[in-house]
C-alpha atoms as a PDB file:
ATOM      1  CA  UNK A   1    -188.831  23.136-161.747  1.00  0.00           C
ATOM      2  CA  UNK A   2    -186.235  25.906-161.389  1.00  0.00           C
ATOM      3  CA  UNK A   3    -184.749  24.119-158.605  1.00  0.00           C
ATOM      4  CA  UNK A   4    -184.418  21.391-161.021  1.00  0.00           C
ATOM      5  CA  UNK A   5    -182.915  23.044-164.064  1.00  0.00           C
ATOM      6  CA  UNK A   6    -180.100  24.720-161.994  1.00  0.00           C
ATOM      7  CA  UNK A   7    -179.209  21.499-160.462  1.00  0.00           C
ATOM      8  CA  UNK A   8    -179.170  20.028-163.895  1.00  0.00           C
ATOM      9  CA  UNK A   9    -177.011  23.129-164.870  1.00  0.00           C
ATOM     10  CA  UNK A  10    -174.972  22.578-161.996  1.00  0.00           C
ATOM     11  CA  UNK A  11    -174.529  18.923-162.834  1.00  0.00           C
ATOM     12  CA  UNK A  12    -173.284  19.652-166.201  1.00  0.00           C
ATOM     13  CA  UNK A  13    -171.012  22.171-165.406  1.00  0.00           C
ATOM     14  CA  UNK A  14    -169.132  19.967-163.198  1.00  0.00           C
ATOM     15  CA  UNK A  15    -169.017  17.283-165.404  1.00  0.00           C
ATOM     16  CA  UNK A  16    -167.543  19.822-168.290  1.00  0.00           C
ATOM     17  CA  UNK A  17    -165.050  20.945-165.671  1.00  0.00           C
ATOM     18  CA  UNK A  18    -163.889  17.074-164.695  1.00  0.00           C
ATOM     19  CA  UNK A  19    -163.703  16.212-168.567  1.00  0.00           C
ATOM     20  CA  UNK A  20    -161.687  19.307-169.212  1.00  0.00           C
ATOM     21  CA  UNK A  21    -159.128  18.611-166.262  1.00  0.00           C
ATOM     22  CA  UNK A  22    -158.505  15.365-167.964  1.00  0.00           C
ATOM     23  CA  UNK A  23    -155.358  15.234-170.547  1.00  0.00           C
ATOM     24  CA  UNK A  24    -157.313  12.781-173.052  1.00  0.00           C
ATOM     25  CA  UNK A  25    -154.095  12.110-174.799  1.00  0.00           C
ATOM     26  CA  UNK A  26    -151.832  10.984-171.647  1.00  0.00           C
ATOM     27  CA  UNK A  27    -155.801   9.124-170.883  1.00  0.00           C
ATOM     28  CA  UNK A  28    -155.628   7.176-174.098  1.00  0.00           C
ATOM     29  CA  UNK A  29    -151.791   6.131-173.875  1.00  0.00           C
ATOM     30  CA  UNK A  30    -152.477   4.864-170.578  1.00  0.00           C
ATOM     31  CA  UNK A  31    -155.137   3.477-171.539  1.00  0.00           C
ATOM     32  CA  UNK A  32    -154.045   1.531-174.564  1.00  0.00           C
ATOM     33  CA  UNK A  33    -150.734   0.566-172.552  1.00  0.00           C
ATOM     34  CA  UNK A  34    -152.547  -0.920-169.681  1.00  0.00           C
ATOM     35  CA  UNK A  35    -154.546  -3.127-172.277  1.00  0.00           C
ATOM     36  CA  UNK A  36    -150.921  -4.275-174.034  1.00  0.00           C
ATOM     37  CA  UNK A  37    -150.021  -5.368-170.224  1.00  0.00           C
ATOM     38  CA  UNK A  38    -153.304  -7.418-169.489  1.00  0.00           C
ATOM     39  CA  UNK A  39    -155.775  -4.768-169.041  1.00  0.00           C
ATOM     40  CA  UNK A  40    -158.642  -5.979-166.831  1.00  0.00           C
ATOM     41  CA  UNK A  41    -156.699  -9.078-166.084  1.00  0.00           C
ATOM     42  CA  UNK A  42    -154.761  -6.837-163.489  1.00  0.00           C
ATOM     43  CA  UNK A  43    -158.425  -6.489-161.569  1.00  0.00           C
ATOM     44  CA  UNK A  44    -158.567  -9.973-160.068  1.00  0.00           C
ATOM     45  CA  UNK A  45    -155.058 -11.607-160.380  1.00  0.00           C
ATOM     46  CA  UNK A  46    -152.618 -12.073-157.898  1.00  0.00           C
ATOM     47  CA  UNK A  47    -148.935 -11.968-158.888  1.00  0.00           C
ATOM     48  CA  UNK A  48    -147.015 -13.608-156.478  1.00  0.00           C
ATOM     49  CA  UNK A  49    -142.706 -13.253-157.473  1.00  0.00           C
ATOM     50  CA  UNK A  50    -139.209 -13.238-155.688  1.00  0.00           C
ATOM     51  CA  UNK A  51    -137.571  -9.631-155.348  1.00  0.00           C
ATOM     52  CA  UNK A  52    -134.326  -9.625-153.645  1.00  0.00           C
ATOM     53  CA  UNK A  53    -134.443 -12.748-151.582  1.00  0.00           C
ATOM     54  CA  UNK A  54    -138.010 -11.820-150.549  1.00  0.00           C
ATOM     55  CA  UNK A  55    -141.233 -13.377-151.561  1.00  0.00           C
ATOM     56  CA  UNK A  56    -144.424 -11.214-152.564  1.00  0.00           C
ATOM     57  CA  UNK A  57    -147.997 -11.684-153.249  1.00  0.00           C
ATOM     58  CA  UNK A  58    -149.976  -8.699-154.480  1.00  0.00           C
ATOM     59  CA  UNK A  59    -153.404  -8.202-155.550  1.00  0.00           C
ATOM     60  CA  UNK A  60    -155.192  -5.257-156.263  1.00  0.00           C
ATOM     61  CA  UNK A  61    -158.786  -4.117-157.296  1.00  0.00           C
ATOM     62  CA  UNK A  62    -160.287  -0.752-157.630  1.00  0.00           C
ATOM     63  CA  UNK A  63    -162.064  -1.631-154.108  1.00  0.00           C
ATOM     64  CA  UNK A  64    -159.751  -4.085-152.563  1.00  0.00           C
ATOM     65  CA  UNK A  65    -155.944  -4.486-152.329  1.00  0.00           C
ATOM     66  CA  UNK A  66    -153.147  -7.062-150.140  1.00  0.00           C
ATOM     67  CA  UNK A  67    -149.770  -6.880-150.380  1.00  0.00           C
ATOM     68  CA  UNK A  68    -147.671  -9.556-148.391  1.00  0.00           C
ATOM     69  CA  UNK A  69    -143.973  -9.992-148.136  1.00  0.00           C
ATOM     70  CA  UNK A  70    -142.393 -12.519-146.426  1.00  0.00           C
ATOM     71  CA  UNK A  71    -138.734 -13.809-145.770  1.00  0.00           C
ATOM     72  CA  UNK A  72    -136.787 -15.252-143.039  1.00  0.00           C
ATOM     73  CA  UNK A  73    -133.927 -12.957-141.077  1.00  0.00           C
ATOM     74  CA  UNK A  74    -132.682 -13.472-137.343  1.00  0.00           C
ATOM     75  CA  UNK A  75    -136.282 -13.327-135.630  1.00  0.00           C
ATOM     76  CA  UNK A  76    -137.508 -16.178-137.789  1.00  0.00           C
ATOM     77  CA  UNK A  77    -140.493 -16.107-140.270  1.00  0.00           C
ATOM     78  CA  UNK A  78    -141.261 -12.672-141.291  1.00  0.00           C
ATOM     79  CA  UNK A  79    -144.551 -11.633-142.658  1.00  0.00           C
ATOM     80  CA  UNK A  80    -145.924  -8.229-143.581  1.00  0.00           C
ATOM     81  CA  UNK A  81    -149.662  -7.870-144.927  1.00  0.00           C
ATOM     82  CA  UNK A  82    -150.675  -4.493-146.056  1.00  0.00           C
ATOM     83  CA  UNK A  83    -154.038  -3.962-146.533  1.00  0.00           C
ATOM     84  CA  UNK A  84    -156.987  -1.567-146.708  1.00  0.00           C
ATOM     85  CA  UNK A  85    -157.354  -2.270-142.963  1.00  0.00           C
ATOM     86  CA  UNK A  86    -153.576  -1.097-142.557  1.00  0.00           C
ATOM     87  CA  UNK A  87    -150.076  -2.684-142.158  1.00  0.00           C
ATOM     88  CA  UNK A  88    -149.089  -5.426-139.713  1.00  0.00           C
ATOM     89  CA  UNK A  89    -146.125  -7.459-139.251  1.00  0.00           C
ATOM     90  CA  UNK A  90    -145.830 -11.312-137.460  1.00  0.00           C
ATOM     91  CA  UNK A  91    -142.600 -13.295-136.747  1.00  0.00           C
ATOM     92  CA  UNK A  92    -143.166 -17.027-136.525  1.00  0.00           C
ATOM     93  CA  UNK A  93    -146.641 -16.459-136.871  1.00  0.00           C
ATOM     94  CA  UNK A  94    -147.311 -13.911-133.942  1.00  0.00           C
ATOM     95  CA  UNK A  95    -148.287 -10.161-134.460  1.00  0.00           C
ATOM     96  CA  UNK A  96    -145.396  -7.957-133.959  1.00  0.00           C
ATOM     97  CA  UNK A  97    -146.068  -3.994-132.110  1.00  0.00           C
ATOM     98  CA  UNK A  98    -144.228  -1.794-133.928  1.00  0.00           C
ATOM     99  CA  UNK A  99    -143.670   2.051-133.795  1.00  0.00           C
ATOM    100  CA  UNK A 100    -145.724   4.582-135.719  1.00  0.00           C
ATOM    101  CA  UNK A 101    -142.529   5.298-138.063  1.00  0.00           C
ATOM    102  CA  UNK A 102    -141.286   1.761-138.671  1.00  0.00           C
ATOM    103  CA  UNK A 103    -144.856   0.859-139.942  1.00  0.00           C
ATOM    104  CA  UNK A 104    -144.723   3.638-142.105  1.00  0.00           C
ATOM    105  CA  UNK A 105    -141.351   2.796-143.310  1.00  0.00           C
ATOM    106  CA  UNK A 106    -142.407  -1.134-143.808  1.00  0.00           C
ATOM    107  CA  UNK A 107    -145.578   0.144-145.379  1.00  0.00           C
ATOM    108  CA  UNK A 108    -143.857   2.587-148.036  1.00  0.00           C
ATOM    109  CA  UNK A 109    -141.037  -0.507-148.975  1.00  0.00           C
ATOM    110  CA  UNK A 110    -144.088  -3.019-149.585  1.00  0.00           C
ATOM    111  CA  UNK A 111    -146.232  -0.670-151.467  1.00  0.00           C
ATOM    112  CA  UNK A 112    -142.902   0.557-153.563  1.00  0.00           C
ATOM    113  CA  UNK A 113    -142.399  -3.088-154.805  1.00  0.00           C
ATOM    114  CA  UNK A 114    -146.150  -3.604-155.199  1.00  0.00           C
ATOM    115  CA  UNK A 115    -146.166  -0.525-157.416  1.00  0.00           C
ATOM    116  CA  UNK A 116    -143.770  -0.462-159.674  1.00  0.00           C
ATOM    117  CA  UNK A 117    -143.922  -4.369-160.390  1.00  0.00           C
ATOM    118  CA  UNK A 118    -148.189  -3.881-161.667  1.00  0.00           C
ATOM    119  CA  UNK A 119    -147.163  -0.877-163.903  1.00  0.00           C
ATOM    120  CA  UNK A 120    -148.652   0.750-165.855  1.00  0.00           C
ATOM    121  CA  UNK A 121    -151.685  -0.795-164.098  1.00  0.00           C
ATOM    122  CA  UNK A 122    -151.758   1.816-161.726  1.00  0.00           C
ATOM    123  CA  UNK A 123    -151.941   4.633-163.550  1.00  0.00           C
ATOM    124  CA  UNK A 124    -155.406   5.290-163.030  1.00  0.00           C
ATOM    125  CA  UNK A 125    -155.556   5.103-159.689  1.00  0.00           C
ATOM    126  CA  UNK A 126    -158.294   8.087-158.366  1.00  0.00           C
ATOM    127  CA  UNK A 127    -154.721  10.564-157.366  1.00  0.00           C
ATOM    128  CA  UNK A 128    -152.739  10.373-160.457  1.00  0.00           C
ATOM    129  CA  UNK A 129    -152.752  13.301-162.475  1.00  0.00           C
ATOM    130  CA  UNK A 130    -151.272  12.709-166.387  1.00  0.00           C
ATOM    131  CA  UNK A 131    -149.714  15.290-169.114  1.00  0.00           C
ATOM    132  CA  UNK A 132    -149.276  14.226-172.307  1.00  0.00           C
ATOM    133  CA  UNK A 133    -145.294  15.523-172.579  1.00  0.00           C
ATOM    134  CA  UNK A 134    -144.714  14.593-176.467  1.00  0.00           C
ATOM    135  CA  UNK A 135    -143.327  12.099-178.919  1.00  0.00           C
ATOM    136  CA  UNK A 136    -139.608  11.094-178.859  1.00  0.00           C
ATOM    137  CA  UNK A 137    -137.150   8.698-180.155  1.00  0.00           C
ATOM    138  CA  UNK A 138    -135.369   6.190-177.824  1.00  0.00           C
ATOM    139  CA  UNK A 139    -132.591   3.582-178.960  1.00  0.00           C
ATOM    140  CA  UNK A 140    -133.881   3.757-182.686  1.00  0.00           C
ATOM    141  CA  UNK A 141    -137.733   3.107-181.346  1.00  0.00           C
ATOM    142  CA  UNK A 142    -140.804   5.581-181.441  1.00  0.00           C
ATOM    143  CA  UNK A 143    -142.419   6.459-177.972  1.00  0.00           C
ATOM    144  CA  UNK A 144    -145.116   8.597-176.396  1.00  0.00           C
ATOM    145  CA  UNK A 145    -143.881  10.652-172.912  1.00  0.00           C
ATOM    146  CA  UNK A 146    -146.146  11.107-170.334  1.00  0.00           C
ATOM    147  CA  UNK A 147    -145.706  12.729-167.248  1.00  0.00           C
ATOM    148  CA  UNK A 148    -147.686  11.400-163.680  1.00  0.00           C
ATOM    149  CA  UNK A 149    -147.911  13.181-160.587  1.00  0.00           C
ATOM    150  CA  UNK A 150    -150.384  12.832-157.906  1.00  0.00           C
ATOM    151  CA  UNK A 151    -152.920  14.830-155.768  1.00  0.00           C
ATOM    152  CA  UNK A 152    -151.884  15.160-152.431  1.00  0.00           C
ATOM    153  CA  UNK A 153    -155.434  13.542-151.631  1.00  0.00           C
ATOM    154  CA  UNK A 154    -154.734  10.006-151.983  1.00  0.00           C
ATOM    155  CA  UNK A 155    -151.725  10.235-153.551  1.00  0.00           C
ATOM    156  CA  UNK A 156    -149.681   8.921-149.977  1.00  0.00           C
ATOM    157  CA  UNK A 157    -147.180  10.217-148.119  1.00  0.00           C
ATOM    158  CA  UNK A 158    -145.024   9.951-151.558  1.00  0.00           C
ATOM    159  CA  UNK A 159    -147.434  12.245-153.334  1.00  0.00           C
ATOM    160  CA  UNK A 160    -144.927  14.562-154.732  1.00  0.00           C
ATOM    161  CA  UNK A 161    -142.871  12.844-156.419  1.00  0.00           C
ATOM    162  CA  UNK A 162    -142.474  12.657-160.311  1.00  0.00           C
ATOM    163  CA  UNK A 163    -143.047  10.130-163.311  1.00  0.00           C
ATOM    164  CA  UNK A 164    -141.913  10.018-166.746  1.00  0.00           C
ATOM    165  CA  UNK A 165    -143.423   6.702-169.021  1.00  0.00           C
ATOM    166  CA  UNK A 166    -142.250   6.353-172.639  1.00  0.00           C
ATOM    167  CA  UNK A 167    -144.799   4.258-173.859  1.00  0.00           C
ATOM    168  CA  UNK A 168    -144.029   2.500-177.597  1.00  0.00           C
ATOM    169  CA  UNK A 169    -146.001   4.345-180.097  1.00  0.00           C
ATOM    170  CA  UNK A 170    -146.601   0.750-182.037  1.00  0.00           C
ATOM    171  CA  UNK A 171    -146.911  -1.974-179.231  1.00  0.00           C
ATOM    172  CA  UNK A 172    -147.800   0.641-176.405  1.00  0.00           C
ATOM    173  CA  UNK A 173    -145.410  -1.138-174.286  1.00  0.00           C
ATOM    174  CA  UNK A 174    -143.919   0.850-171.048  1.00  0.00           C
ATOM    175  CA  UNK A 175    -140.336   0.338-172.065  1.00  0.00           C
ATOM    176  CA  UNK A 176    -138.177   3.531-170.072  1.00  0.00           C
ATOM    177  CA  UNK A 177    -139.370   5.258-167.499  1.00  0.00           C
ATOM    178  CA  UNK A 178    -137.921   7.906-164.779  1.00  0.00           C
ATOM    179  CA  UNK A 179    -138.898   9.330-161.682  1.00  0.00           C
ATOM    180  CA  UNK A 180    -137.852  11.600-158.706  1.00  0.00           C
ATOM    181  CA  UNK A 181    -138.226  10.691-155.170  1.00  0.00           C
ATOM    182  CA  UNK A 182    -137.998  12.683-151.744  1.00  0.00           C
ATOM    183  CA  UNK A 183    -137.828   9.654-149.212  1.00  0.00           C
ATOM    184  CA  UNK A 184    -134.043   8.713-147.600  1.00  0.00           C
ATOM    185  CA  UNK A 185    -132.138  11.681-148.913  1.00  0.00           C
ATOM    186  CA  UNK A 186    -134.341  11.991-152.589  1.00  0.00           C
ATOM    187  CA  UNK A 187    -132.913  11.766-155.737  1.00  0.00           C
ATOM    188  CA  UNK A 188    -133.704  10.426-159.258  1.00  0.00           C
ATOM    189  CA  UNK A 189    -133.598   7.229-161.349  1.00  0.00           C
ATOM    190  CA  UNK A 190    -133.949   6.148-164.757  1.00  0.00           C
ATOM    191  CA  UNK A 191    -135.317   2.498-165.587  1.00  0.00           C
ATOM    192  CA  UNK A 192    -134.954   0.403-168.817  1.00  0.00           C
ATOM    193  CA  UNK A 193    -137.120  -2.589-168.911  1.00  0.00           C
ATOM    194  CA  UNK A 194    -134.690  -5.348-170.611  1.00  0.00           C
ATOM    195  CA  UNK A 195    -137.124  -8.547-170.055  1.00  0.00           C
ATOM    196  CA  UNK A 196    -140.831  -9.157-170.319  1.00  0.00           C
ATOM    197  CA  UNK A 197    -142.388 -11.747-168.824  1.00  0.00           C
ATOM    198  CA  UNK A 198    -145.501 -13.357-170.151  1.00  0.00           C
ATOM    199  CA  UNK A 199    -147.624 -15.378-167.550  1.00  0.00           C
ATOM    200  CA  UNK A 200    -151.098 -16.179-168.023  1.00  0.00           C
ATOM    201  CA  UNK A 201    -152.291 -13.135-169.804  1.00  0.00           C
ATOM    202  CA  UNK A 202    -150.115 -10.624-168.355  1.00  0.00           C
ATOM    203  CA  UNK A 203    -147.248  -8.893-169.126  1.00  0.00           C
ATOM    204  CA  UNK A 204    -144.597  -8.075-166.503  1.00  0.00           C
ATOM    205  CA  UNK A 205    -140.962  -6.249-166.184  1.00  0.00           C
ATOM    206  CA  UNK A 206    -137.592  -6.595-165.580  1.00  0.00           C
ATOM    207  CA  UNK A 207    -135.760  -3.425-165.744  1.00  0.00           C
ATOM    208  CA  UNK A 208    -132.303  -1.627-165.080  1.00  0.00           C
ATOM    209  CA  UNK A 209    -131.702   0.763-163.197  1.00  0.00           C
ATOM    210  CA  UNK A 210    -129.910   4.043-163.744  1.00  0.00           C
ATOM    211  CA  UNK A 211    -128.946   7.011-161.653  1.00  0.00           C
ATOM    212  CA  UNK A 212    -127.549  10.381-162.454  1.00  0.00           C
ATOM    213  CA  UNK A 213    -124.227  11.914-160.830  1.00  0.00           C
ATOM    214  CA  UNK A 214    -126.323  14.652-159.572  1.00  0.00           C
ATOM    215  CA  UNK A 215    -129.541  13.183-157.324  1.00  0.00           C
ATOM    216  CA  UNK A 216    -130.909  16.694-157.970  1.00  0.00           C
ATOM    217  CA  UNK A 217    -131.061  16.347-161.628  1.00  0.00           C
ATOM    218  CA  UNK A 218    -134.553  17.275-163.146  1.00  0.00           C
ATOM    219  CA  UNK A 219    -136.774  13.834-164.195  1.00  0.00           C
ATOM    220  CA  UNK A 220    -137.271  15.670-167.401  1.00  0.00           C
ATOM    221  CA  UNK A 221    -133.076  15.341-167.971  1.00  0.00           C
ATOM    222  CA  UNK A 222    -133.120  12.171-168.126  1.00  0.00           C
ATOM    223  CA  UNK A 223    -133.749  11.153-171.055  1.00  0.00           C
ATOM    224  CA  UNK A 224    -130.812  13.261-172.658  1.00  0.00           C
ATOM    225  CA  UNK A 225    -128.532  11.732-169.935  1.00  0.00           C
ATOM    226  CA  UNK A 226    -129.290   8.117-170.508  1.00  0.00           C
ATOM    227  CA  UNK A 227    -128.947   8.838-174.741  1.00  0.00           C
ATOM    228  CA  UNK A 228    -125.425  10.879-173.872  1.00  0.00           C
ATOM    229  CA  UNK A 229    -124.160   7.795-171.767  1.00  0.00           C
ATOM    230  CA  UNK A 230    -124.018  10.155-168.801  1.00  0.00           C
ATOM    231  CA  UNK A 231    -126.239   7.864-166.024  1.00  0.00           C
ATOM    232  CA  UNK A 232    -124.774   5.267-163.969  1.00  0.00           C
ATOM    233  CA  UNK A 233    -125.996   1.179-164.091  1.00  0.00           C
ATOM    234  CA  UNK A 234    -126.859   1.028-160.185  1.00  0.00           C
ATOM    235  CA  UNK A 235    -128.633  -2.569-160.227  1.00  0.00           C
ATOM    236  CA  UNK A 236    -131.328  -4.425-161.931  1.00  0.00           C
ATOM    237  CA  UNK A 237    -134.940  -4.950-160.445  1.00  0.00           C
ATOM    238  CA  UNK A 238    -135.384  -8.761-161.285  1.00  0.00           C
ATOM    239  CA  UNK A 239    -138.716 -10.499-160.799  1.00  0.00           C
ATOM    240  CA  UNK A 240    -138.088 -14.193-160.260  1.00  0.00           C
ATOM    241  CA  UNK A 241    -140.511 -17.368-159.962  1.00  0.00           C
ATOM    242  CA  UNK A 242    -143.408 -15.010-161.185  1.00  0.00           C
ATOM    243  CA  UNK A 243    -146.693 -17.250-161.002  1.00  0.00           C
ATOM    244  CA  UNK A 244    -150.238 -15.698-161.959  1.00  0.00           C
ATOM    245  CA  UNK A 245    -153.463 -16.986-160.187  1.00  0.00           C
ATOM    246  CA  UNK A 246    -157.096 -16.074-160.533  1.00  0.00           C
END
């Protein structure tokens, strides 16, 4: 019986410790914006686009998850699956060797793209770690910041970088967001989503994108930059020929 009631004490202290790690406002933004975008719609579709002359498919489930890219370049037929087996690459239909470093490299570009095109499904993912960082005004509209970063335990080999999301306070729409990066040099960018697209229950983004003068700029300056007219337009991230399948 005593063995019992200490692991029942046990029990409940962990519990109290998880719930009080968790930043129940950034939660419930999340939350609500991940229902405005589809919400459990995200679980079993596959969102198959055009990004940059390259084709995608991407599905992913709390258990499960495929990306594949494919496009055609001087080898032929290219086509990368990652996977929770791992990455691998064919041309014309045959497997590919590559070094340890290129499939990292191929790996990080197709799970970039898978990323940021299912936000802000996504967001809670096991290694994401959200602070509520306060209400704001952007462009005459009302919006909720929150602030992601990610445990180094499943968070990837990109596991310190940093978010910002300025969800709408009304809609709960991800309309801005910003982050900071370490891979090929680092730096930081600022996105504005300037098209949503609407296919079969969900709700996708187009955005621009923005970058500082410095690349060493805080994520948290970015907001005052973008207001001040002080970033730079460096492209737009267009999703084209989106098509939704369950």
């Amino acid at each position: 019986m005593k063995i019992f009631l200490s692991f029942l004490i046990l029990t409940i202290f962990i519990s109290s410790c998880s719930q009080q790690g968790v930043d129940k406002e950034a939660q419930r933004i999340v939350d609500l914006a991940i229902q405005a975008h589809g919400g459990e719609l995200f679980q079993k579709a596959v969102i198959s686009f055009d990004f940059r002359e390259r084709h995608y498919s991407i599905f992913k489930s709390p258990q499960r998850f495929e990306y594949i890219r494919e496009f055609t370049d001087s080898t032929g037929f290219v086509r990368d699956v990652l996977n929770n087996e791992g990455f691998q690459r064919t041309v014309n239909g045959n497997p590919v060797e590559l070094p340890e470093d290129r499939i990292r490299a191929f790996s990080n570009s197709v799970n970039s793209v898978a990323y940021f095109a299912f936000l802000p499904y996504g967001l809670n993912d096991a290694a994401v770690i959200k602070t509520y960082v306060g209400e704001t005004e952007l462009e005459g509209n009302p919006y909720h910041v929150v602030k992601v970063t990610f445990k180094q335990e499943g968070g990837g080999e990109d596991y310190d970088d940093e978010f910002l999301y300025w969800f709408h306070k009304e809609n709960h729409m991800m309309d801005y967001m910003a982050y900071s990066y370490h891979t090929d040099g680092g730096g930081v960018r600022f996105r504005k989503a300037i098209r949503k697209h609407q296919v079969n229950g969900l709700v996708l983004l187009d955005f621009e994108n923005y970058k500082p003068e410095d690349k060493k700029t805080p994520v948290d300056q970015m907001e005052t930059l973008f207001k001040e007219g002080k970033l730079e337009l460096l492209s737009e991230i267009i999703l084209e020929n989106i098509k939704v399948t369950f």
